[in-house]
Protein backbone atom coordinates (compact mmCIF):
# COMPACT_ATOMS: atom_id res chain seq x y z
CA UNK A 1 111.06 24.00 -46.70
CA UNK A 2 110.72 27.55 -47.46
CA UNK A 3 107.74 28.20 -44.68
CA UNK A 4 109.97 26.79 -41.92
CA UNK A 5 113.64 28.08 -43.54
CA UNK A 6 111.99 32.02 -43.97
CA UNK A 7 108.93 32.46 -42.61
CA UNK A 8 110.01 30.44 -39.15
CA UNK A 9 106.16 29.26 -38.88
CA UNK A 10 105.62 25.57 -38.53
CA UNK A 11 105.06 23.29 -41.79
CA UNK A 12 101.35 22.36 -41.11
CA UNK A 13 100.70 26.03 -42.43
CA UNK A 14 102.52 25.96 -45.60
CA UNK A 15 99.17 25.07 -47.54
CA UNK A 16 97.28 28.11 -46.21
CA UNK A 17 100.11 30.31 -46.82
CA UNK A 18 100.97 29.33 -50.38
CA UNK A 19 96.77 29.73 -51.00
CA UNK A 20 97.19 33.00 -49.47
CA UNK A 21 100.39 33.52 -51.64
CA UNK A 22 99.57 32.48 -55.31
CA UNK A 23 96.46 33.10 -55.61
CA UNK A 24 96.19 31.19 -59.40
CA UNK A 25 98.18 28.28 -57.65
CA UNK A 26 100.61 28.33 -60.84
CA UNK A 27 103.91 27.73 -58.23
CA UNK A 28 106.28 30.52 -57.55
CA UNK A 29 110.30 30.73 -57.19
CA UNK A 30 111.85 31.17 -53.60
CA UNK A 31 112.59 34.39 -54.67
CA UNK A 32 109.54 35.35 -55.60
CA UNK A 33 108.06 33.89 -52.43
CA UNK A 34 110.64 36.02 -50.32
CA UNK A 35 109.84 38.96 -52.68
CA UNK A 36 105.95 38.74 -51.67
CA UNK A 37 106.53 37.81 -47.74
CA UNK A 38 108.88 40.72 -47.32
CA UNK A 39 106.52 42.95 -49.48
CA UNK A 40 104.00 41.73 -47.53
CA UNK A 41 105.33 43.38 -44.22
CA UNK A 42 105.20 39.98 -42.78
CA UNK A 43 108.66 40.05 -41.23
CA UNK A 44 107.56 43.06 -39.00
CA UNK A 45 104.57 40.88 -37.46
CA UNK A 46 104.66 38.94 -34.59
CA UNK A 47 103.64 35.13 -35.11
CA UNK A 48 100.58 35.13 -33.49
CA UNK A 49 99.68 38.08 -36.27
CA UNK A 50 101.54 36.23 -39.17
CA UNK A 51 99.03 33.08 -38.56
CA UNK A 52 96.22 34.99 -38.49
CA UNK A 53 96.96 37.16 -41.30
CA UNK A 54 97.81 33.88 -42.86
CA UNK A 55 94.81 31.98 -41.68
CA UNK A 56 91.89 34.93 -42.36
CA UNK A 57 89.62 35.21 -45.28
CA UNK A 58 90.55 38.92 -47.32
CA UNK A 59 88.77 41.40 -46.59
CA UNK A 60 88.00 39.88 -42.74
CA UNK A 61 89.07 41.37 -39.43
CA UNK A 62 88.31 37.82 -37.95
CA UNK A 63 88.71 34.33 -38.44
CA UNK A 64 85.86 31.81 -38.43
CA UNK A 65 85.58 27.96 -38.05
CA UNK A 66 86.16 27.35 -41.68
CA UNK A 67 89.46 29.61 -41.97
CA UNK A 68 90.95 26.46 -39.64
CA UNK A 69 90.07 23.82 -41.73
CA UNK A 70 92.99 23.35 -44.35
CA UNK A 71 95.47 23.87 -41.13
CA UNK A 72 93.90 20.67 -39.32
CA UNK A 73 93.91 19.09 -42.84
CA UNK A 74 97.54 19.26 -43.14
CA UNK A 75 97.69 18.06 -39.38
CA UNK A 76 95.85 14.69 -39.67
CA UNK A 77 97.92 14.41 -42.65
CA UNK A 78 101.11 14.78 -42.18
CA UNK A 79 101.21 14.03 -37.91
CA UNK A 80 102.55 10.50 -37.31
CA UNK A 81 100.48 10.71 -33.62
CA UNK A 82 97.37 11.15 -35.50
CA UNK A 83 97.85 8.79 -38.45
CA UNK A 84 94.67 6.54 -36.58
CA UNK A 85 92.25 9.53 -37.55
CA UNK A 86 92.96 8.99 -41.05
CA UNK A 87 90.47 6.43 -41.64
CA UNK A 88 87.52 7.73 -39.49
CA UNK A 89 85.54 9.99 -41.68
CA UNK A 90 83.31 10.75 -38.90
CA UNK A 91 85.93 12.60 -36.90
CA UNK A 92 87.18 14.25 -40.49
CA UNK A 93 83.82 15.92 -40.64
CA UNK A 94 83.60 17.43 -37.47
């Protein structure tokens, strides 16, 4: 998985980085994923600034409650611990 193998970020962000990524969501070689992370000056972040970089809306400074919600997404649906969740729509919402 390219966001673990390059990036070194965990897998429950691969969906916000590809969004961030390809922007038309048409898919994109490895190289051409390397080609825009390097570009990017992503290597020469820290993680902490790689997520939120990742994470933030363009144009933003800041990150709001809504910039978290495709990362907790991924979470309940990929986490084996949290595969209970799944079927309470109630605790989706919130």
């Amino acid at each position: 998985m390219v966001t673990k193998e390059i990036c070194k970020l965990p897998s429950f962000l691969s969906p916000a980085l590809f969004r961030k990524i390809d922007l038309d969501c048409t898919g994109m070689t490895r190289d051409a994923f390397i080609k825009c992370w390097v570009d990017g000056n992503m290597l020469m972040l820290d993680i902490a600034t790689q997520i939120f970089e990742i994470l933030k809306q363009p144009g933003r400074k800041y990150l709001t409650q809504v910039d978290f919600k495709p990362v907790l997404r991924e979470l309940l649906a990929t986490h084996p611990g949290l595969e209970f969740l799944r079927s309470t729509p109630e605790f989706q919402d919130r």
